[in-house]
C-alpha atoms as a PDB file:
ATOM      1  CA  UNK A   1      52.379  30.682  39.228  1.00  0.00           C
ATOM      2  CA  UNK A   2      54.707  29.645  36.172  1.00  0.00           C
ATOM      3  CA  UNK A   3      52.447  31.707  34.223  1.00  0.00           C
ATOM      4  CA  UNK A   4      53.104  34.821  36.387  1.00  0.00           C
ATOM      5  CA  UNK A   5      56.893  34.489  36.651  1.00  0.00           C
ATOM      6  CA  UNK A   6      56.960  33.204  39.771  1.00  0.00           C
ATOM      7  CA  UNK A   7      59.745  30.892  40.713  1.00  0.00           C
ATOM      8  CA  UNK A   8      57.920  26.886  40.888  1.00  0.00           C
ATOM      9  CA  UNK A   9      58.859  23.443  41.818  1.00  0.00           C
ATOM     10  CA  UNK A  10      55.624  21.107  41.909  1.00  0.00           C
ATOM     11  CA  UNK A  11      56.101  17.946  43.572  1.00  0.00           C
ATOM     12  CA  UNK A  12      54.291  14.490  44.774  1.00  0.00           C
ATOM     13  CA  UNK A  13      53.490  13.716  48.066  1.00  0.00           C
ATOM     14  CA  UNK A  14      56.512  11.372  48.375  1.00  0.00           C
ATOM     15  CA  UNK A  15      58.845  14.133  47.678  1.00  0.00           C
ATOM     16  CA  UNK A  16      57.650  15.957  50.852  1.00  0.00           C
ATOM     17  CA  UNK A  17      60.609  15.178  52.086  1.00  0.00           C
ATOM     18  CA  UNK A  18      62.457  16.650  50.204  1.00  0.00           C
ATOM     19  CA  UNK A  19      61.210  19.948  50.986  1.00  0.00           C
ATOM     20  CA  UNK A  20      64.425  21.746  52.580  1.00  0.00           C
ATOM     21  CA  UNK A  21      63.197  25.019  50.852  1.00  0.00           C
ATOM     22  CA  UNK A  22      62.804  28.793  51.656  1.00  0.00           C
ATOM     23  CA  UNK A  23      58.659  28.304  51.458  1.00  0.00           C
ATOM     24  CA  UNK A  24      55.551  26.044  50.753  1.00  0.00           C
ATOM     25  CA  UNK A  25      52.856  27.082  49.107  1.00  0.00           C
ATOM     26  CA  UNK A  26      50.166  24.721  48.735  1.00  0.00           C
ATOM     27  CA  UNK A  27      47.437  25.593  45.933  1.00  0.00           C
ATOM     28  CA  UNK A  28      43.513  26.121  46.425  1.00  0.00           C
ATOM     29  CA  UNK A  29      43.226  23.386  44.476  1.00  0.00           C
ATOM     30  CA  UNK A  30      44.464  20.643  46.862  1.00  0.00           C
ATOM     31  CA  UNK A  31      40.698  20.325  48.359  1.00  0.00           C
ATOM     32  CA  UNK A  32      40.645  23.366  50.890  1.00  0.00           C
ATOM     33  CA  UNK A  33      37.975  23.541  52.543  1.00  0.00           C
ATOM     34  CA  UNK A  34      37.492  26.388  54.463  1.00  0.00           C
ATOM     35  CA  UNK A  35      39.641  29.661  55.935  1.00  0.00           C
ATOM     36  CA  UNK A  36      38.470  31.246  59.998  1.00  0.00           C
ATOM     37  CA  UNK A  37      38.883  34.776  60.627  1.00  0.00           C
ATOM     38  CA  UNK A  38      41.833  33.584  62.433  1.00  0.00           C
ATOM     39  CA  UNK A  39      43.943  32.646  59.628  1.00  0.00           C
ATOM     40  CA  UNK A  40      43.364  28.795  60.086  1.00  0.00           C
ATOM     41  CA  UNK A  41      42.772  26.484  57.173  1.00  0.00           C
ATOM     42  CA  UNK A  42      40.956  23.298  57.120  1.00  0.00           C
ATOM     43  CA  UNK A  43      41.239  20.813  54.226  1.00  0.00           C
ATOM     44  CA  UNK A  44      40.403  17.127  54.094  1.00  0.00           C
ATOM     45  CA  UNK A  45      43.493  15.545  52.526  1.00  0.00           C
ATOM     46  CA  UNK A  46      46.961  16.064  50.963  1.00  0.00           C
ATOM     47  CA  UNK A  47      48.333  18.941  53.150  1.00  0.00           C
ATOM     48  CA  UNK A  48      49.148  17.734  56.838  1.00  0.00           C
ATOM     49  CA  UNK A  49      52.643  15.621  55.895  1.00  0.00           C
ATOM     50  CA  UNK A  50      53.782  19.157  54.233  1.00  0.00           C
ATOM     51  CA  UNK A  51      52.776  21.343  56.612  1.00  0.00           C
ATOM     52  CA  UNK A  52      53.820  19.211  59.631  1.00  0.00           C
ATOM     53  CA  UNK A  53      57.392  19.178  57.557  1.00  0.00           C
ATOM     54  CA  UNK A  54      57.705  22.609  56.884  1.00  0.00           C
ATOM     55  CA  UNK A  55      56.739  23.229  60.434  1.00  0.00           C
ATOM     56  CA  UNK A  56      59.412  21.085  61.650  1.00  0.00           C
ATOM     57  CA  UNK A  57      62.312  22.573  59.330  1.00  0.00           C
ATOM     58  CA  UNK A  58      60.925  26.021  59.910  1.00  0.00           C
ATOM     59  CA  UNK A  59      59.938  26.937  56.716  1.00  0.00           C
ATOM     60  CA  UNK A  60      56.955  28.899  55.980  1.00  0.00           C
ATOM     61  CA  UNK A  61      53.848  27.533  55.507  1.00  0.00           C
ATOM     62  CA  UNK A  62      50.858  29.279  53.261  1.00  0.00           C
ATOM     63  CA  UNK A  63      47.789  28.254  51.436  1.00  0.00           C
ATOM     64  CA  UNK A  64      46.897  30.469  48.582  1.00  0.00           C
ATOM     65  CA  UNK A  65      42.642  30.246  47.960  1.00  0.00           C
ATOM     66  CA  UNK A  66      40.073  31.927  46.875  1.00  0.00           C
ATOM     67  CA  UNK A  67      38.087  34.718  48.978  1.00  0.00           C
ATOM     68  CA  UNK A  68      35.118  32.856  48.616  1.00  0.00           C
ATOM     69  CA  UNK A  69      37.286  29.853  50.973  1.00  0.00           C
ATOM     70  CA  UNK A  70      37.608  32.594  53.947  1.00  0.00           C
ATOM     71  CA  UNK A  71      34.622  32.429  56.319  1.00  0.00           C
ATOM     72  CA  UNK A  72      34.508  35.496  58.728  1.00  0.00           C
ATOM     73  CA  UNK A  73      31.908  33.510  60.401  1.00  0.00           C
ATOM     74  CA  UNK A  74      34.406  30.912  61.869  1.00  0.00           C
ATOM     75  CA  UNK A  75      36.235  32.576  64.583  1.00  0.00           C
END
């Protein structure tokens, strides 16, 4: 994202907190596992406290992954 220009703060996971932003966007990287048709994301570790926080301060929430993550299989 630095690369491209786009504005970036990386944090840890005690910073979560901290999160009184505009947006989250958590990386493919963080062990996503898998996308549904729907638009939900499931992933093993490392995103709930974030999500759960941004959910809870209103800010919005997205996971950026590959295609290959999406399964149009899983409704």
């Amino acid at each position: 994202m630095v690369q491209e220009g786009i504005p970036t703060t990386l944090i840890s996971d005690g910073m979560a907190g901290h999160l009184r932003q505009q947006v989250v966007l958590t990386p493919w990287w963080l062990e996503l596992d898998r996308v549904a048709r729907n638009g939900d994301v499931a992933n093993k570790i490392g995103t709930y406290m974030v999500a759960v926080l941004a959910h809870r301060h209103s800010i919005p929430f997205y996971v950026a992954c590959p295609l290959s993550t999406i399964d149009m299989s899983i409704p």
